[in-house]
N, C-alpha and C. Protein backbone atom coordinates (compact mmCIF):
# COMPACT_ATOMS: atom_id res chain seq x y z
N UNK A 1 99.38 117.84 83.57
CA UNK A 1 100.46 117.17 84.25
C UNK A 1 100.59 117.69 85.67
N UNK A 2 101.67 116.64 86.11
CA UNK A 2 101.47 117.45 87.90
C UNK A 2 102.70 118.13 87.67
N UNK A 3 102.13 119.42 87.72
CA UNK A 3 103.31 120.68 87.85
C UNK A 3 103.97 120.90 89.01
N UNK A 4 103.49 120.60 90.36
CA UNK A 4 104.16 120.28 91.33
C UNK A 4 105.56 119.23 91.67
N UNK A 5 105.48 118.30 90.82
CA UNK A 5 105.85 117.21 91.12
C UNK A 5 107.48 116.97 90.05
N UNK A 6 108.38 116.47 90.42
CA UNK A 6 109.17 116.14 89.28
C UNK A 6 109.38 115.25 88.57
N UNK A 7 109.53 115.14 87.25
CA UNK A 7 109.30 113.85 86.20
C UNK A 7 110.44 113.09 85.94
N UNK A 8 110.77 112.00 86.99
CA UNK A 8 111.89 111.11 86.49
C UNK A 8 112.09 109.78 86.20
N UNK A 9 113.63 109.69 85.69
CA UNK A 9 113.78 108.59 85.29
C UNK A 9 114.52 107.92 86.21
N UNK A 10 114.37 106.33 87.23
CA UNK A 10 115.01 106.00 88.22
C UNK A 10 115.71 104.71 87.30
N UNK A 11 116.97 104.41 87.75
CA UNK A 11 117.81 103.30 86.78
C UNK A 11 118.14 102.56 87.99
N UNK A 12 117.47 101.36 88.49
CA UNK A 12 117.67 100.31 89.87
C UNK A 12 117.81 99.06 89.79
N UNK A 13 118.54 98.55 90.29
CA UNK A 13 119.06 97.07 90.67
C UNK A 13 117.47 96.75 91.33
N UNK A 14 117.09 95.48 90.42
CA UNK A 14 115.79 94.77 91.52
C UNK A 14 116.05 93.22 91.61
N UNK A 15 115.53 92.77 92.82
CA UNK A 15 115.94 91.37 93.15
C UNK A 15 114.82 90.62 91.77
N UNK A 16 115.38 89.60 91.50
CA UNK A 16 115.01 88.72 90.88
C UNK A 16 114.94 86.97 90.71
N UNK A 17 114.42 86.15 90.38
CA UNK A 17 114.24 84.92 90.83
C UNK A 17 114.34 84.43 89.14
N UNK A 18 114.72 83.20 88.99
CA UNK A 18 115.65 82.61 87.29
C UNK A 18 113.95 81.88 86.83
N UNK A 19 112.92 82.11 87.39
CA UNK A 19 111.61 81.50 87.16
C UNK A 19 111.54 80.06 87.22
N UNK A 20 112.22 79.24 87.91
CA UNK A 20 112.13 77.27 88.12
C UNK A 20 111.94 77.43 89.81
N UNK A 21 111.04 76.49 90.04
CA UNK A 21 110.93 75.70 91.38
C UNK A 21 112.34 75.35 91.66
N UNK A 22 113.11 74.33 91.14
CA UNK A 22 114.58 73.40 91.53
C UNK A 22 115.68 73.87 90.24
N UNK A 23 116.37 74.28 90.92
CA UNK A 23 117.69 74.65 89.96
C UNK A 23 118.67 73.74 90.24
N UNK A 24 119.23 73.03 88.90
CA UNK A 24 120.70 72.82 89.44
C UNK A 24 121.62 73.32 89.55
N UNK A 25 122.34 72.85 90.91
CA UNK A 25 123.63 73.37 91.39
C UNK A 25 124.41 74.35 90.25
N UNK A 26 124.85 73.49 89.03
CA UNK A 26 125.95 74.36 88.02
C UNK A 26 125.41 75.52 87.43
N UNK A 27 123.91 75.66 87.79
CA UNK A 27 123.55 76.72 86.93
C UNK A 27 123.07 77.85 88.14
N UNK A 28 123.31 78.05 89.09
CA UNK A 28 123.00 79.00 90.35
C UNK A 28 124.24 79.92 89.95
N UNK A 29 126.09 79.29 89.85
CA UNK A 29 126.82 80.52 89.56
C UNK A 29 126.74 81.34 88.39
N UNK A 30 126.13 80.83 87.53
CA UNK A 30 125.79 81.96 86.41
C UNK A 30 124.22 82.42 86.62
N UNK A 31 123.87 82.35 87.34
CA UNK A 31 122.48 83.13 87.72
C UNK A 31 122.86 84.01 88.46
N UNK A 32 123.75 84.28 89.51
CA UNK A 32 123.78 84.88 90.43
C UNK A 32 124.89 85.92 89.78
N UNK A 33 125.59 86.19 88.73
CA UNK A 33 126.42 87.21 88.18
C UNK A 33 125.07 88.13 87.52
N UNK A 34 124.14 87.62 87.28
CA UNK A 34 123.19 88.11 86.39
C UNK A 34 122.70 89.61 87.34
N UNK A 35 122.69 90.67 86.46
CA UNK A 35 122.06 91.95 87.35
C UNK A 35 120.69 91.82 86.29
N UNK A 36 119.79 92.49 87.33
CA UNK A 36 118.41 93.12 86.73
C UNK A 36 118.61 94.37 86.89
N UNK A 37 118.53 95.22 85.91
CA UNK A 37 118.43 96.86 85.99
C UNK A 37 117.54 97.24 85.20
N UNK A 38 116.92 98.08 85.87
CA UNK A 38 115.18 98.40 86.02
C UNK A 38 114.99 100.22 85.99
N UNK A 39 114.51 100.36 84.14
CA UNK A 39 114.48 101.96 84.32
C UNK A 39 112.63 102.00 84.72
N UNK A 40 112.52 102.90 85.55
CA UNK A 40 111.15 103.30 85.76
C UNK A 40 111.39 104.74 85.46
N UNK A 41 109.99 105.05 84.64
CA UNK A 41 109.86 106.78 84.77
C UNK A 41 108.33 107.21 85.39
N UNK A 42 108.57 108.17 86.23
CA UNK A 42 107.01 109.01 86.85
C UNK A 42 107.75 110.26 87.65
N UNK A 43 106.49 110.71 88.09
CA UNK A 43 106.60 111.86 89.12
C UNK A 43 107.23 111.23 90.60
N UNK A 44 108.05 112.32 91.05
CA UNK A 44 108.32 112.12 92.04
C UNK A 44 107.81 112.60 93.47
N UNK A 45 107.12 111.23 93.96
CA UNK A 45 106.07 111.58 94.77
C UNK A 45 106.52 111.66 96.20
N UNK A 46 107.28 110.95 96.56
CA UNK A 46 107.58 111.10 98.28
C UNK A 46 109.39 110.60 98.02
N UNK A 47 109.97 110.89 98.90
CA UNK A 47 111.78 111.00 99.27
C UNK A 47 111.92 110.61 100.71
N UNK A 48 112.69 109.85 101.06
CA UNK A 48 112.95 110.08 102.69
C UNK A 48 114.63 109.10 102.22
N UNK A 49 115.42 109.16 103.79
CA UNK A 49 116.72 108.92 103.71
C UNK A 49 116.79 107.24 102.96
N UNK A 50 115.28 106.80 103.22
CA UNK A 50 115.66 104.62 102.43
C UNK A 50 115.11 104.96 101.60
N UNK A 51 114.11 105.70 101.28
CA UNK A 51 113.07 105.20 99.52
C UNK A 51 113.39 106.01 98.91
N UNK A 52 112.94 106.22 97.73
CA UNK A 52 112.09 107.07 96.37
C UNK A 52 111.17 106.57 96.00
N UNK A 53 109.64 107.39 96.13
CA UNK A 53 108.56 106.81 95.77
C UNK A 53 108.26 108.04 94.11
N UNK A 54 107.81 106.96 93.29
CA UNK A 54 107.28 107.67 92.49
C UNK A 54 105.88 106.71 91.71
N UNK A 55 105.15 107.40 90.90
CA UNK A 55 104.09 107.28 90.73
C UNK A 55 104.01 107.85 89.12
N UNK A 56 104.09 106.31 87.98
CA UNK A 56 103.77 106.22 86.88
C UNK A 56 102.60 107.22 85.78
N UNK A 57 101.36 107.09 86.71
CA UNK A 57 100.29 107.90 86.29
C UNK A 57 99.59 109.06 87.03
N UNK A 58 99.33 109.87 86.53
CA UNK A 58 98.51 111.00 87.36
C UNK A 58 97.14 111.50 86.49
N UNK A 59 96.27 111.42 87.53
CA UNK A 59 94.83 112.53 87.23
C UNK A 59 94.46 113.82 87.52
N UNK A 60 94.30 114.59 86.85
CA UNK A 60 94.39 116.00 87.25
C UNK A 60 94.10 116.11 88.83
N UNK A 61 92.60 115.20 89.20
CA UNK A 61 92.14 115.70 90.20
C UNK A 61 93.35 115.70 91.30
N UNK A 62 94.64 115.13 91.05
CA UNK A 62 95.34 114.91 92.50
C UNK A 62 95.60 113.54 93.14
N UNK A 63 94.96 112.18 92.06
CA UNK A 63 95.10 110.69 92.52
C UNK A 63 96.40 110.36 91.33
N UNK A 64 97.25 109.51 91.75
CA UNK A 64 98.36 108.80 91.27
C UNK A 64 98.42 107.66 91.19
N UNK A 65 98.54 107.08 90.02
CA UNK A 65 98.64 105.63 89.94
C UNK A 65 100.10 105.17 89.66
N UNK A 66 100.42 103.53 90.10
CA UNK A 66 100.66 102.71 90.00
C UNK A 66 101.92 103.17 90.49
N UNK A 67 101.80 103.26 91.78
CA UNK A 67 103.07 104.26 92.71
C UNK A 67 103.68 102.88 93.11
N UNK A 68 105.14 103.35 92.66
CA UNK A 68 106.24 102.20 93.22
C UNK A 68 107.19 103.13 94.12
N UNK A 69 107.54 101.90 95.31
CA UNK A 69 108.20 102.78 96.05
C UNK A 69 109.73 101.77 96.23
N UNK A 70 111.11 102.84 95.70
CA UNK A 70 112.19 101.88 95.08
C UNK A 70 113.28 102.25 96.68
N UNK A 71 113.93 101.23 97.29
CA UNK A 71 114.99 101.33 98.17
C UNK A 71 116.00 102.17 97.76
N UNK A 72 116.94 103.02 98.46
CA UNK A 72 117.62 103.71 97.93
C UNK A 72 118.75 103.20 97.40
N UNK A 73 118.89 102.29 98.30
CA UNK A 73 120.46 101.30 98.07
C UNK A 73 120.36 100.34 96.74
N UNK A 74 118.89 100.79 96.26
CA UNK A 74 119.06 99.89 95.11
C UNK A 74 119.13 100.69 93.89
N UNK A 75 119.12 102.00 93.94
CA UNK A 75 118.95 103.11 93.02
C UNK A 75 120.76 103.59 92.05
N UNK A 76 120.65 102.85 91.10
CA UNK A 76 122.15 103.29 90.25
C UNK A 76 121.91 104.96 89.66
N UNK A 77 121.10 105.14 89.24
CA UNK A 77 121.04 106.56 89.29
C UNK A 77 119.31 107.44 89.06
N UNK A 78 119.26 108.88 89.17
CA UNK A 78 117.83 109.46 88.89
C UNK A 78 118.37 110.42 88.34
N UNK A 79 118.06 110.62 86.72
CA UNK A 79 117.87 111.57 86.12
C UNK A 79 116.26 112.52 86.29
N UNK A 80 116.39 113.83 86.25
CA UNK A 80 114.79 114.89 86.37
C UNK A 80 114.79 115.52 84.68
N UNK A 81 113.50 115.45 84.84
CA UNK A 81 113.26 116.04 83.06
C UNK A 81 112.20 116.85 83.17
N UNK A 82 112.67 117.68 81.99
CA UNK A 82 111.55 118.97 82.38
C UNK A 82 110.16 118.56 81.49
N UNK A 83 109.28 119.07 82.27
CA UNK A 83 107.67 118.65 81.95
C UNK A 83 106.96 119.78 80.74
């Protein structure tokens, strides 16, 4: 595991689309109450004052996969867990 790195869980609001080309009108106000909340878990790979980047998979050698990098303003909370 990356012992460097910390192992969390991020809980985030992500934009989302109702999957149709043309919606009707009556059905946009109950789409738009709808939240998407989105747990991701990985290492925590990079921080700055807008993101949290973290990164699902790791290889010993030091490469990380399937690194998502989440807005902060969209982040409801980050729990850290010990490795």
């Amino acid at each position: 595991m990356s012992a460097d790195k910390a192992f969390v869980k991020v809980t985030w609001l992500d934009a989302q689309d109702d999957g149709r080309t043309w919606v009707p009108a009556e059905d946009i106000q109950s789409f738009t109450e709808q939240q998407c909340e989105v747990t991701s878990w990985g290492w925590l790979v990079g921080s700055t004052k807008t993101y949290v980047t973290i990164a699902a998979d790791y290889i010993k050698d030091g490469v990380y996969g399937r690194v998502t990098k989440i807005p902060r303003k969209m982040i409801v909370k980050i729990d850290e867990y010990e490795q």
